[in-house]
C-alpha atoms as a PDB file:
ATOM      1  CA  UNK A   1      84.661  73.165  82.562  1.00  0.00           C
ATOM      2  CA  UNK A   2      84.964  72.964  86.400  1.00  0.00           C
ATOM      3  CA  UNK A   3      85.730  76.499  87.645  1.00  0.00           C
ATOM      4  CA  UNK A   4      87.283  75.247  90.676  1.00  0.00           C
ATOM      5  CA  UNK A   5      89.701  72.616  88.735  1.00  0.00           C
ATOM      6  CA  UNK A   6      92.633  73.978  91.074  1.00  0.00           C
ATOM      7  CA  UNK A   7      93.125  73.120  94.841  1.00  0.00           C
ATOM      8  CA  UNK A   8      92.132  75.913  97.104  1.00  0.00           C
ATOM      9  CA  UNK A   9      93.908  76.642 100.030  1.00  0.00           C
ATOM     10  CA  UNK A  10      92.903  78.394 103.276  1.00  0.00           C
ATOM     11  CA  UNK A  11      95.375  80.960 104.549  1.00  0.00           C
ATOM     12  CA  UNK A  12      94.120  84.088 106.495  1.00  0.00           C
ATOM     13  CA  UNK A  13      96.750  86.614 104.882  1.00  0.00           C
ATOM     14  CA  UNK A  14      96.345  90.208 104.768  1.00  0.00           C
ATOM     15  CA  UNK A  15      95.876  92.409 101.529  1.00  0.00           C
ATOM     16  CA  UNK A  16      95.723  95.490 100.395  1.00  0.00           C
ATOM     17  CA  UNK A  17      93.598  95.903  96.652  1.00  0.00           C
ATOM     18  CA  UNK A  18      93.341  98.731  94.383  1.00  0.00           C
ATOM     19  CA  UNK A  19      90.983  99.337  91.555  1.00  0.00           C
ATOM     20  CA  UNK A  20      91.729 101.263  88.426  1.00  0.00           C
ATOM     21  CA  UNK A  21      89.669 104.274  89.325  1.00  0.00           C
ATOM     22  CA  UNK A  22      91.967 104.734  92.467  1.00  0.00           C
ATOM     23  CA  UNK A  23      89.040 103.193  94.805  1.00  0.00           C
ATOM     24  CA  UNK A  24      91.732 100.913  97.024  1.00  0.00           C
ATOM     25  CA  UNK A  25      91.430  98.954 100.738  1.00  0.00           C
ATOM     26  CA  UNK A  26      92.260  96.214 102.867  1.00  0.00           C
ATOM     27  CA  UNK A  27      90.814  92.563 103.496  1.00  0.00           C
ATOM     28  CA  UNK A  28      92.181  88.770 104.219  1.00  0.00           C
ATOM     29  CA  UNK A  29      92.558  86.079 102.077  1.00  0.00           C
ATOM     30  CA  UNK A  30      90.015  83.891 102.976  1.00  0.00           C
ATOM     31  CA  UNK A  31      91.136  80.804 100.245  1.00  0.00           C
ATOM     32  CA  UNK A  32      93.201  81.165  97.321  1.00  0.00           C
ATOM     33  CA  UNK A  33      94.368  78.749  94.253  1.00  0.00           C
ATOM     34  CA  UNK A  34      96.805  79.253  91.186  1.00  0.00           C
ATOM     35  CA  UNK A  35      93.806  80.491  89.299  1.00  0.00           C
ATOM     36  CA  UNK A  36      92.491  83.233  92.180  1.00  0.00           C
ATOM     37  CA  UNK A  37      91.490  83.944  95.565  1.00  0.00           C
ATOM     38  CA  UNK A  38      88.870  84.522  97.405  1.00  0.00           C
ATOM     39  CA  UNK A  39      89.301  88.202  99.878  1.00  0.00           C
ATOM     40  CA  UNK A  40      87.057  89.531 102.334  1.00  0.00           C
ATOM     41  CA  UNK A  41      86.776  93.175 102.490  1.00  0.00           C
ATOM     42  CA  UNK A  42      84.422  95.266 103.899  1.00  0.00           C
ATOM     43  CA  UNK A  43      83.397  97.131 100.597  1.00  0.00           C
ATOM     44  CA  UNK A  44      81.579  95.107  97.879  1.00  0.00           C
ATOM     45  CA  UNK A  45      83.819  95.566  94.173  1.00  0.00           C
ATOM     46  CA  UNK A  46      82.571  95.926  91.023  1.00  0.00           C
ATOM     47  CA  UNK A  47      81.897  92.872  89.120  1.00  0.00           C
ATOM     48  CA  UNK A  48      84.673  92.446  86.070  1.00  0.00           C
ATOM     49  CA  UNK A  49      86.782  95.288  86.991  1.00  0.00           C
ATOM     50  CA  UNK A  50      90.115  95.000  86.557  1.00  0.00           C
ATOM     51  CA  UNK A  51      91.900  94.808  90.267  1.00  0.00           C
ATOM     52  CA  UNK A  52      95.401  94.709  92.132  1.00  0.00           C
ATOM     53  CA  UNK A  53      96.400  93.137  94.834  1.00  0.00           C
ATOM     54  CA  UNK A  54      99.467  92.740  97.401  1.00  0.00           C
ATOM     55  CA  UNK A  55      99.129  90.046  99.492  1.00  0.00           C
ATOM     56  CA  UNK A  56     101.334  89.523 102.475  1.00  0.00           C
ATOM     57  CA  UNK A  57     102.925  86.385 101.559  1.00  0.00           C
ATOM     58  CA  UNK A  58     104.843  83.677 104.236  1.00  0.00           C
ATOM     59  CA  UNK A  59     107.961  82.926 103.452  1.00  0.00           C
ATOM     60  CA  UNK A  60     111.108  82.154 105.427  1.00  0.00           C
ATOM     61  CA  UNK A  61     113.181  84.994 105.040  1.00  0.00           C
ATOM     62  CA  UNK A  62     113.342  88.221 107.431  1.00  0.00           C
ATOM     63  CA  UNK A  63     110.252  90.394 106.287  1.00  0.00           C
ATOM     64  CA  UNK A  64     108.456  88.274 104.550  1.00  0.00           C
ATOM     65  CA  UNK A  65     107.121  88.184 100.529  1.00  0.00           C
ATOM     66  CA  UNK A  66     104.571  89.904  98.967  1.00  0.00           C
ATOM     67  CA  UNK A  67     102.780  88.249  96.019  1.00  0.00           C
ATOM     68  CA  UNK A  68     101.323  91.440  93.861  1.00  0.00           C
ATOM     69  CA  UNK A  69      98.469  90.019  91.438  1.00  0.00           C
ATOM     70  CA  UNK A  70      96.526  91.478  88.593  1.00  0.00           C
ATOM     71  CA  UNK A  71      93.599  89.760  87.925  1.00  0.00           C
ATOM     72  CA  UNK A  72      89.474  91.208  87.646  1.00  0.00           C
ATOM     73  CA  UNK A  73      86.834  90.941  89.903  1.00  0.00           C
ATOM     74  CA  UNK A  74      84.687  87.561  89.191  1.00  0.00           C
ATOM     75  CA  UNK A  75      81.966  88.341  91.682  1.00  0.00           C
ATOM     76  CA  UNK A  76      81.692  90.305  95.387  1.00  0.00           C
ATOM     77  CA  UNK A  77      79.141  90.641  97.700  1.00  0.00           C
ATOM     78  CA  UNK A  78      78.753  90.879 101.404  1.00  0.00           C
ATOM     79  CA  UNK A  79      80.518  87.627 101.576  1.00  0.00           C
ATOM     80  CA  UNK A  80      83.451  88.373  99.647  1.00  0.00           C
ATOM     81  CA  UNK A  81      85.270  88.839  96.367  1.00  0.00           C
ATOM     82  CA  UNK A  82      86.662  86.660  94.180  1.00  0.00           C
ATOM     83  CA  UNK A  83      89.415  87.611  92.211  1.00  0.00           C
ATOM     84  CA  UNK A  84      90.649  85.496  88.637  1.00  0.00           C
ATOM     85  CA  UNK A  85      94.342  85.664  88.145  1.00  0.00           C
ATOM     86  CA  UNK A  86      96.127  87.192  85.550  1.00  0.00           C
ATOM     87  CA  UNK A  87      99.070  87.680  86.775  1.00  0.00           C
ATOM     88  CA  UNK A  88     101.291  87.211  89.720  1.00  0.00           C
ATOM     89  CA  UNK A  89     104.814  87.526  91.284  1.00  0.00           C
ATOM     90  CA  UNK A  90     106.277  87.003  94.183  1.00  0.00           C
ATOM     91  CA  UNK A  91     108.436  89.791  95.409  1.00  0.00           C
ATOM     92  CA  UNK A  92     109.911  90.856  98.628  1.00  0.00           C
ATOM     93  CA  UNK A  93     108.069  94.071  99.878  1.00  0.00           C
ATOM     94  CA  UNK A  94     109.660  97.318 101.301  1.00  0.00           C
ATOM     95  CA  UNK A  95     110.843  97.212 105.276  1.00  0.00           C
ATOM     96  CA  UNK A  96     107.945  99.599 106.508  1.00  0.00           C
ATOM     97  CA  UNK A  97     106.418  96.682 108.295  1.00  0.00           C
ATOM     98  CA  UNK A  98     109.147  93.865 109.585  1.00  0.00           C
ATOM     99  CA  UNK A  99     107.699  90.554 110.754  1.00  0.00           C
ATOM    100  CA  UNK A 100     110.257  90.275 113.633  1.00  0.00           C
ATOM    101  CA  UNK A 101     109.476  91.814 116.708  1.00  0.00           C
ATOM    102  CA  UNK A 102     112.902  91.556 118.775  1.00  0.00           C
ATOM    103  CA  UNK A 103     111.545  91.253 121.895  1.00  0.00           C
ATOM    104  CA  UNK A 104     113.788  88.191 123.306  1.00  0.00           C
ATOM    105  CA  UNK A 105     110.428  86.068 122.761  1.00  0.00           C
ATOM    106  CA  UNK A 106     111.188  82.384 121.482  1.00  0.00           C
ATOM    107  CA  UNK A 107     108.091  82.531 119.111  1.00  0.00           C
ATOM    108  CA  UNK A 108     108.598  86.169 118.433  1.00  0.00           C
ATOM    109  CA  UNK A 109     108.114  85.467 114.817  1.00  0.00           C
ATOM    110  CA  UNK A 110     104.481  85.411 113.443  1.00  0.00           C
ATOM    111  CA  UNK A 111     103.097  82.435 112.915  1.00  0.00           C
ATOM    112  CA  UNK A 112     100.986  82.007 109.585  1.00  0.00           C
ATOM    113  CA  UNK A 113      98.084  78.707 110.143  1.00  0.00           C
ATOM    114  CA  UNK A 114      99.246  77.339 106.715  1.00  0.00           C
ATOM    115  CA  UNK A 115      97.939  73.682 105.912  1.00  0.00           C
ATOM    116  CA  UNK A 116      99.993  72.701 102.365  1.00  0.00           C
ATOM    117  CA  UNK A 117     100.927  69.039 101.208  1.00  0.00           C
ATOM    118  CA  UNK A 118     104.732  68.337 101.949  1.00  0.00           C
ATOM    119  CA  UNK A 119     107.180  65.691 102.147  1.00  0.00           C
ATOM    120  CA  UNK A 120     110.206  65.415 104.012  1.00  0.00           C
ATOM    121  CA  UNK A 121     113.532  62.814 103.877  1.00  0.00           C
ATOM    122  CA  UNK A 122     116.044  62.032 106.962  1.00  0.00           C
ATOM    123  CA  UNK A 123     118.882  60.029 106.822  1.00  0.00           C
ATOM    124  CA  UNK A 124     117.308  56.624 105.828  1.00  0.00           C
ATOM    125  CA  UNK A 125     113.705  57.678 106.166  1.00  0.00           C
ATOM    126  CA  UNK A 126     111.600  59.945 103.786  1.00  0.00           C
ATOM    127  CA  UNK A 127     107.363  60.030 104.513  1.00  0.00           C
ATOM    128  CA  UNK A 128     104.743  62.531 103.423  1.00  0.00           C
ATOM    129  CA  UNK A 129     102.541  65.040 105.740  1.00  0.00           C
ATOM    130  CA  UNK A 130     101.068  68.443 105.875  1.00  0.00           C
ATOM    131  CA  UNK A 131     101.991  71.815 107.225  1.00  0.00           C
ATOM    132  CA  UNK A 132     100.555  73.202 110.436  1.00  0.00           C
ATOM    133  CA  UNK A 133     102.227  76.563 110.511  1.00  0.00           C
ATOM    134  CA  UNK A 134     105.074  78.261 109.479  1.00  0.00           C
ATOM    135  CA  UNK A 135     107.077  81.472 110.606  1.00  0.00           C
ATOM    136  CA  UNK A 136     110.578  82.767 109.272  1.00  0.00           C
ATOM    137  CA  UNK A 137     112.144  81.205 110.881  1.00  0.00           C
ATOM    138  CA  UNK A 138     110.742  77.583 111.580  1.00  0.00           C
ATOM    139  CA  UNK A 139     107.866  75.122 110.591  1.00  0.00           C
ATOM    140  CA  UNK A 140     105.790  72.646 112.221  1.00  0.00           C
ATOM    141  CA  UNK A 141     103.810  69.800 110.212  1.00  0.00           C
ATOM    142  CA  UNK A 142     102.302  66.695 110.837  1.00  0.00           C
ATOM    143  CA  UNK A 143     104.222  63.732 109.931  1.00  0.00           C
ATOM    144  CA  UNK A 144     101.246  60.924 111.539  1.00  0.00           C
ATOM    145  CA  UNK A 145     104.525  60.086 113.392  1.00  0.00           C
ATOM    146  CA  UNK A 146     107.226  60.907 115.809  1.00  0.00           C
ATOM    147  CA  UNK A 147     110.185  61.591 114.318  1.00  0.00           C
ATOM    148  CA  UNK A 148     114.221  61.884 115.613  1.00  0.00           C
ATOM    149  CA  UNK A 149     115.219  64.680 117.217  1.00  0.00           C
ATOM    150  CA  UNK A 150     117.775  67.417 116.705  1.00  0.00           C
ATOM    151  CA  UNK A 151     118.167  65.300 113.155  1.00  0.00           C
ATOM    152  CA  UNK A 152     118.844  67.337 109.936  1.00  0.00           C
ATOM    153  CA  UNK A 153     115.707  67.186 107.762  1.00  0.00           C
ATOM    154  CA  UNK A 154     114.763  68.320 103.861  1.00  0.00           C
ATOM    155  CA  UNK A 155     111.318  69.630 103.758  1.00  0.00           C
ATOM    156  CA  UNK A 156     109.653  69.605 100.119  1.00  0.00           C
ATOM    157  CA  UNK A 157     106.286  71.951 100.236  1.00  0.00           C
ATOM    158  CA  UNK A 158     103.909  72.559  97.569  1.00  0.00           C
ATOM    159  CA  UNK A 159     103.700  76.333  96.926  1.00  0.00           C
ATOM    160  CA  UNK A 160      99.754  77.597  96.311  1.00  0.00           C
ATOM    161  CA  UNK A 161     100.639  79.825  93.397  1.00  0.00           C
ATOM    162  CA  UNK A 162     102.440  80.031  89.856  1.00  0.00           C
ATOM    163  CA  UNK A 163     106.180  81.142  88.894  1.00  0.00           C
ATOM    164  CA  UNK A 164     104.603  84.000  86.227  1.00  0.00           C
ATOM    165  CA  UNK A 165     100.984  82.567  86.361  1.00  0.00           C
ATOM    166  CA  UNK A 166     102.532  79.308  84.339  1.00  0.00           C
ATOM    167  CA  UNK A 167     104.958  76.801  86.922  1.00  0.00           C
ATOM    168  CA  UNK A 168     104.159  75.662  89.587  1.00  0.00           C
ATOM    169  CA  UNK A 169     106.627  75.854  93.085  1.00  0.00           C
ATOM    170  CA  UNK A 170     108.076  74.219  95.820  1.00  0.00           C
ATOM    171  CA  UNK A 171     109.396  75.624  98.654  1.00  0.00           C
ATOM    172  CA  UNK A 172     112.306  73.451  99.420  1.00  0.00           C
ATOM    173  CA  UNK A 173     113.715  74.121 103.247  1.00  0.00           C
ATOM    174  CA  UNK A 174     116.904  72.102 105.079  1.00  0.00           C
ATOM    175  CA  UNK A 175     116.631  72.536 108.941  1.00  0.00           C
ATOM    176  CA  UNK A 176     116.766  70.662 112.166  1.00  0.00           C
ATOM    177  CA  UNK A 177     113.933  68.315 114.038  1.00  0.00           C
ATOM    178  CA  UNK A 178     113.885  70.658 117.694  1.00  0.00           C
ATOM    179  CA  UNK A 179     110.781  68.376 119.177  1.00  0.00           C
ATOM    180  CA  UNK A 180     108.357  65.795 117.115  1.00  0.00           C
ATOM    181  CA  UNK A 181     105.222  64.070 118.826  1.00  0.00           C
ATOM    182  CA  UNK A 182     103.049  61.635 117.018  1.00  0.00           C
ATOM    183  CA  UNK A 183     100.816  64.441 115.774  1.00  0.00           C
ATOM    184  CA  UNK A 184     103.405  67.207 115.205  1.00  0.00           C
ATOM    185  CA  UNK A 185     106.841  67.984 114.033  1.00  0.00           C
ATOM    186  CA  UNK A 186     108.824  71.178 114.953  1.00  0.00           C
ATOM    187  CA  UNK A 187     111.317  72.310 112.540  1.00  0.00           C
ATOM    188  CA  UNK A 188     113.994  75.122 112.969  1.00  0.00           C
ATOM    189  CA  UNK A 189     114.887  76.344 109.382  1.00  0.00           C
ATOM    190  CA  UNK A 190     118.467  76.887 108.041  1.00  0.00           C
ATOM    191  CA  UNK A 191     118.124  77.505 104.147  1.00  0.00           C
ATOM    192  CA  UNK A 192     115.336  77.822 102.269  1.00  0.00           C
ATOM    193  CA  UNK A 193     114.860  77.771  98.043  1.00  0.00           C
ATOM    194  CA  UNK A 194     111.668  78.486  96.100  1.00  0.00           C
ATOM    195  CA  UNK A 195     112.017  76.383  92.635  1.00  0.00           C
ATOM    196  CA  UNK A 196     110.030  75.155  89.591  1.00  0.00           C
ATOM    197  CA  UNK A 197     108.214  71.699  89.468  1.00  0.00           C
ATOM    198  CA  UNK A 198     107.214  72.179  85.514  1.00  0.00           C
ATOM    199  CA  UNK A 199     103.757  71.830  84.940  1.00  0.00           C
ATOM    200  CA  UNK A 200     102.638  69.011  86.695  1.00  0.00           C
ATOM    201  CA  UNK A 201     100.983  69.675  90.132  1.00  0.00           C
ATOM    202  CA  UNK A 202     102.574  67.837  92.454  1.00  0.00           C
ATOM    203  CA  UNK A 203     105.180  67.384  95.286  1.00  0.00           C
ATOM    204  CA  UNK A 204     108.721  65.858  93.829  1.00  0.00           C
ATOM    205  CA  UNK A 205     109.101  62.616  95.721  1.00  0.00           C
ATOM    206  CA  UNK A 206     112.029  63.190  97.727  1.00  0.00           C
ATOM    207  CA  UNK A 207     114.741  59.926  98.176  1.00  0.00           C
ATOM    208  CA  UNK A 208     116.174  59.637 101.214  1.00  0.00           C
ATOM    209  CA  UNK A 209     119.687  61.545 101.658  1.00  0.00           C
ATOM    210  CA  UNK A 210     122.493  62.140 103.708  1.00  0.00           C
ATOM    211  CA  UNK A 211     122.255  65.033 105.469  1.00  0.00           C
END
């Protein structure tokens, strides 16, 4: 069996682990897939012990998410750790440290470098592409075209972990073109909705709609 069946994903997020002898730190998500993730940290973990994570998660929504895992510790070294899942649920986190910054600053809100599989659907035109970044409040991708602007767009990402370590997730967003090139797309967001895709991995085809 092929112990990296499931599509890994790089996304530098922040973490904070704990151990069950109380031994607990930070690190950053190096990669991560709906089976585990891969952490730097700069303590090397025991091998097989039971760990816990909360990982800073993107999401559009003021403060963020937090994805808390249980899983055990596959391997570590000065490299890194690799954690198998057990469990996992997204969750949004306490307000001790907000995402916005209200300093007047048109990208005030940080940025995550994201790269996940999307499509998208305007009026009479739907296409497929990949995510560059993403904040709270907007999202650029890359479309391998230049698309219309200050059109309404539905945005159908493919979410890098499982609903209760069993279904997979979109995030499915509605917003507004504000500038598109042939190599990006900048997208204000207006609503956002996580929801299930059943078991299969992959991104719902999306019809085009009227918006």
């Amino acid at each position: 069996m092929n112990r990296r069946r499931h599509d890994r994903f790089r996304l530098p997020l922040h973490l904070r682990y704990r151990l069950v002898d109380g031994e607990s730190g930070t690190g950053q998500v190096c990669d991560i897939s709906r089976s585990g993730v891969f952490f730097w940290s700069d303590a090397v973990l025991p091998v097989d012990s039971p760990i816990f994570l909360r990982i800073e998660w993107p999401a559009p929504a003021n403060g963020g998410m937090e994805l808390n895992v249980s899983g055990h510790v596959m391997r570590s070294d000065c490299a890194g750790t690799a954690v198998a899942f057990t469990e996992c649920q997204l969750s949004r986190p306490p307000r001790r440290k907000p995402l916005l910054q209200d300093d007047g600053n048109r990208r005030q809100h940080i940025r995550f470098p994201i790269v996940l599989p999307l499509q998208y659907a305007l009026r009479n035109r739907t296409g497929a592409g990949q995510t560059c970044d993403m904040s709270c409040k907007g999202i650029s991708f890359a479309a391998g075209r230049a698309l219309p602007l200050e059109r309404s767009i539905r945005l159908w990402v493919r979410w890098p972990c499982l609903l209760d370590g069993r279904c997979p997730l979109q995030l499915h967003l509605i917003g507004r073109i504000l500038r598109s090139d042939p190599k990006t797309t900048a997208v204000s967001i207006r609503t956002y909705e996580f929801r299930t895709m059943g078991r299969a991995a992959r991104v719902d085809r999306p019809a085009a709609v009227s918006l």
